[in-house]
N, C-alpha and C. Protein backbone atom coordinates (compact mmCIF):
# COMPACT_ATOMS: atom_id res chain seq x y z
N UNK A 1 6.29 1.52 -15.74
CA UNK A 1 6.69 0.90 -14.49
C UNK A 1 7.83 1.69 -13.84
N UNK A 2 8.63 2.02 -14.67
CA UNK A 2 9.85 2.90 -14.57
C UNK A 2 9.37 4.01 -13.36
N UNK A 3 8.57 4.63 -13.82
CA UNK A 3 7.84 6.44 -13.31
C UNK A 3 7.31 5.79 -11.89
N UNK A 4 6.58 4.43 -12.05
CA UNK A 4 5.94 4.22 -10.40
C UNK A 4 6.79 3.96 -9.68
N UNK A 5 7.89 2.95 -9.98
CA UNK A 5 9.39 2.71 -9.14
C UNK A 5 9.80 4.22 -8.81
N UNK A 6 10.15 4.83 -9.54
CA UNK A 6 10.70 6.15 -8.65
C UNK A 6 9.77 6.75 -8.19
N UNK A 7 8.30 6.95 -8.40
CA UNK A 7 7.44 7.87 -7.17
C UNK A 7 7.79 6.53 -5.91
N UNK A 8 7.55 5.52 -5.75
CA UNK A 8 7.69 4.75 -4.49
C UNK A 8 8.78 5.01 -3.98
N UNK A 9 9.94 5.29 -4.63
CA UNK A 9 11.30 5.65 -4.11
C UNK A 9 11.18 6.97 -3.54
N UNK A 10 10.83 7.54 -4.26
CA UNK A 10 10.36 9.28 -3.38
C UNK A 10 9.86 8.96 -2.42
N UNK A 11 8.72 8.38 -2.25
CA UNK A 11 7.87 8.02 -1.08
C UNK A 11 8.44 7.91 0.21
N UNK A 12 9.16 6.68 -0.08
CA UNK A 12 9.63 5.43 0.82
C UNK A 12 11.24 6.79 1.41
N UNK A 13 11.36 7.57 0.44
CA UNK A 13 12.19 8.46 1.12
C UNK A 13 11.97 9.53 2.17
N UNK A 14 10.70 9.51 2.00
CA UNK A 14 10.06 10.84 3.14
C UNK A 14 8.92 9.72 4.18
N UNK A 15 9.46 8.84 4.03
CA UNK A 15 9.34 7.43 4.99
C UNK A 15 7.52 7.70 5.08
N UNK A 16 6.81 7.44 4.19
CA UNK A 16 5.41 7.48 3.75
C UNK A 16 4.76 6.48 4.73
N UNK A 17 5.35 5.22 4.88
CA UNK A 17 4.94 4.26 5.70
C UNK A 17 5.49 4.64 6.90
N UNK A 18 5.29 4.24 8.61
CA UNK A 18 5.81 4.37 9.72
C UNK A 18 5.93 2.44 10.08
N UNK A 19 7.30 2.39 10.30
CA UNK A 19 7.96 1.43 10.73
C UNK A 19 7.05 0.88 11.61
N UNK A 20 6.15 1.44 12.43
CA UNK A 20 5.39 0.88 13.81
C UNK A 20 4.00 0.85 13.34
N UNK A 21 3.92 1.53 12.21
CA UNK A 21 2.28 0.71 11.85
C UNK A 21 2.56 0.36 9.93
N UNK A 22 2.97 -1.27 9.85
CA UNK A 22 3.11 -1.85 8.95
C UNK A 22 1.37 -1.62 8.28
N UNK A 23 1.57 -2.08 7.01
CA UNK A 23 -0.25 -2.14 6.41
C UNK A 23 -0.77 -3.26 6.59
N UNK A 24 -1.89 -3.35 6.45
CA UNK A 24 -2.57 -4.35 7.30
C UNK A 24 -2.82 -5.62 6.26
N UNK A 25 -3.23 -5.90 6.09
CA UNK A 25 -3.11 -7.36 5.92
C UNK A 25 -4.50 -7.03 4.47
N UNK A 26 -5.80 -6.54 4.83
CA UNK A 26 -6.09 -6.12 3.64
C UNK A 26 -5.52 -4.80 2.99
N UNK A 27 -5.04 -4.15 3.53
CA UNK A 27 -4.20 -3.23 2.47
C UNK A 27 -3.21 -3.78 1.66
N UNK A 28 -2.56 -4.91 2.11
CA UNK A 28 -1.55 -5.49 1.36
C UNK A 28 -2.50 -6.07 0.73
N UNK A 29 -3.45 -7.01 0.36
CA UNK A 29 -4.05 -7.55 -0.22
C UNK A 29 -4.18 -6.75 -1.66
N UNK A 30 -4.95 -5.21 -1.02
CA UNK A 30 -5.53 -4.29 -2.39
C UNK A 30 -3.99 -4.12 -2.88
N UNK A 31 -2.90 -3.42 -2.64
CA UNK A 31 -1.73 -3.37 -3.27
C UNK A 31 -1.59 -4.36 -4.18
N UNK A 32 -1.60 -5.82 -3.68
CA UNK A 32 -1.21 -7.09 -4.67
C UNK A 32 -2.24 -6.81 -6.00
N UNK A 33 -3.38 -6.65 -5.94
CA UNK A 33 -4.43 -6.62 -6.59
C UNK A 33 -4.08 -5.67 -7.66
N UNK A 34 -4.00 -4.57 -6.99
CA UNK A 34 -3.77 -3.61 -7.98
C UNK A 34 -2.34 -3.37 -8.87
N UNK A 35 -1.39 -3.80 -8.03
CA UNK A 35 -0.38 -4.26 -9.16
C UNK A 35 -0.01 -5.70 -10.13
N UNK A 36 -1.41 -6.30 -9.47
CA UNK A 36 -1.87 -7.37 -10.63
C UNK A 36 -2.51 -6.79 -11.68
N UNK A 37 -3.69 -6.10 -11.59
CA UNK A 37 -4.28 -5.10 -12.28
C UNK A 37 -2.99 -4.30 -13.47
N UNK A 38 -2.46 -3.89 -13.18
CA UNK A 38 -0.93 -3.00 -13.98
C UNK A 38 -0.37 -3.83 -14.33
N UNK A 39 0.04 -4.89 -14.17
CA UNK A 39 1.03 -5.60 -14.64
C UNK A 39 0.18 -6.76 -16.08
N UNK A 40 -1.29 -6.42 -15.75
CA UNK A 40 -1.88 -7.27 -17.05
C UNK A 40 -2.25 -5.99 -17.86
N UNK A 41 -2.76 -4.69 -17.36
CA UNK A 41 -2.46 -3.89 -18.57
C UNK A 41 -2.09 -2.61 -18.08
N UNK A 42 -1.13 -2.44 -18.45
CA UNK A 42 -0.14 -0.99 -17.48
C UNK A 42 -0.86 0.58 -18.33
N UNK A 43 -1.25 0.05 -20.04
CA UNK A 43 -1.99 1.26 -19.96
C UNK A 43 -3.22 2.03 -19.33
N UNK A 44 -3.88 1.25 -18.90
CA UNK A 44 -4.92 1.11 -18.37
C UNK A 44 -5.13 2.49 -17.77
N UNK A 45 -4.41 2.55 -16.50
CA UNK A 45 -4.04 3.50 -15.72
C UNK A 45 -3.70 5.00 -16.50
N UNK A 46 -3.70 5.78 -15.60
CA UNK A 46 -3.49 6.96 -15.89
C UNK A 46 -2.16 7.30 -15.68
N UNK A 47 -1.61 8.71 -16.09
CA UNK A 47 -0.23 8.57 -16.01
C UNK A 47 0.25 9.59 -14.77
N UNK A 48 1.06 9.58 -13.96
CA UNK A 48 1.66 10.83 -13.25
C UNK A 48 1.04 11.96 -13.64
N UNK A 49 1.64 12.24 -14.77
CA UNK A 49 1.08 13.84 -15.23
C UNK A 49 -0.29 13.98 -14.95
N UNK A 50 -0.68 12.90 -15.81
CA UNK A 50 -2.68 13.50 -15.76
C UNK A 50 -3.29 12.81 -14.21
N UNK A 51 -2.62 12.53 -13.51
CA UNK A 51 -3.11 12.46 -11.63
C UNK A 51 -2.77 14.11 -10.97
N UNK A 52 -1.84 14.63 -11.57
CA UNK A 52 -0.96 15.99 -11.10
C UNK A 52 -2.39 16.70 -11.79
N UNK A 53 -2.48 16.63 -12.86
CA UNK A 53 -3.44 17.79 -13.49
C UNK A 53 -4.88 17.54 -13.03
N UNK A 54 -5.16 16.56 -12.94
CA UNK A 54 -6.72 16.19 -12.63
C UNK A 54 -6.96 16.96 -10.50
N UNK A 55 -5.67 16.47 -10.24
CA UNK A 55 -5.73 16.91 -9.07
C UNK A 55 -5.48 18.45 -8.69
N UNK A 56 -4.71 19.22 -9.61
CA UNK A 56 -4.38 20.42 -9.29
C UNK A 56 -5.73 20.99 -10.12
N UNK A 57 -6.57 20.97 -11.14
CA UNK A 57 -8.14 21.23 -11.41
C UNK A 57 -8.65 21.07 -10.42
N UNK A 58 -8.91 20.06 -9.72
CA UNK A 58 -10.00 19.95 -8.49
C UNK A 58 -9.87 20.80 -7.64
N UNK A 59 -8.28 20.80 -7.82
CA UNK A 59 -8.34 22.04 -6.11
C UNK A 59 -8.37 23.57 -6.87
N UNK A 60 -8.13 23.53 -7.52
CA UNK A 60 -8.32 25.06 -7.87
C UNK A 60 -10.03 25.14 -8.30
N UNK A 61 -10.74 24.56 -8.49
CA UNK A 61 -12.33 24.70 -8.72
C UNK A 61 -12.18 25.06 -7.11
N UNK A 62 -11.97 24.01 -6.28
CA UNK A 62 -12.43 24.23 -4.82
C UNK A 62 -12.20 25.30 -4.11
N UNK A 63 -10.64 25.72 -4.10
CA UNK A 63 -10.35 26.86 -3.75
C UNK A 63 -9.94 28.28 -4.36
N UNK A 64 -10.29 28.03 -5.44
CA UNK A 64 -10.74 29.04 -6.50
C UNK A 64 -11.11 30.60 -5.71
N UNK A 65 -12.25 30.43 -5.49
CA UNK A 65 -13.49 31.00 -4.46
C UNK A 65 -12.53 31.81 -3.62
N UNK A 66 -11.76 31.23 -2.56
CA UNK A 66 -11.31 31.84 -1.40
C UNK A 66 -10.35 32.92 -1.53
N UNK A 67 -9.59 33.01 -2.52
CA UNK A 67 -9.04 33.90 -3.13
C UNK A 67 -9.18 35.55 -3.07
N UNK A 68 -8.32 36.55 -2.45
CA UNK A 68 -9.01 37.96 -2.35
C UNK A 68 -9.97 38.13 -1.48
């Protein structure tokens, strides 16, 4: 819980949301959901690291190629 509190703090520091378009009413919904989801089993989820690695694989398969 620790690691998601400070990525939201990062976030919320490079102002991720815009003051003039709040989330909508089902986006808040899925948020609640999904930190209902975590909060009944937090391992569940994947961790920072392996979102960083799964994501930096994808893009390097993708842009692999373009290279040279």
């Amino acid at each position: 819980m620790k690691k998601i509190r400070l990525q939201l703090t990062r976030l919320d520091g490079e102002l991720w949301l815009d003051a003039d378009d709040p989330p909508t009413d089902a986006e808040k919904a899925l948020l609640d959901a999904r930190l209902a989801a975590y909060e009944k089993d937090p391992e569940a989820g994947s961790s920072w690291e392996e979102v960083e690695a799964r994501h930096e694989r994808h893009w390097q398969k993708r842009l692999g190629g373009l290279e040279g």
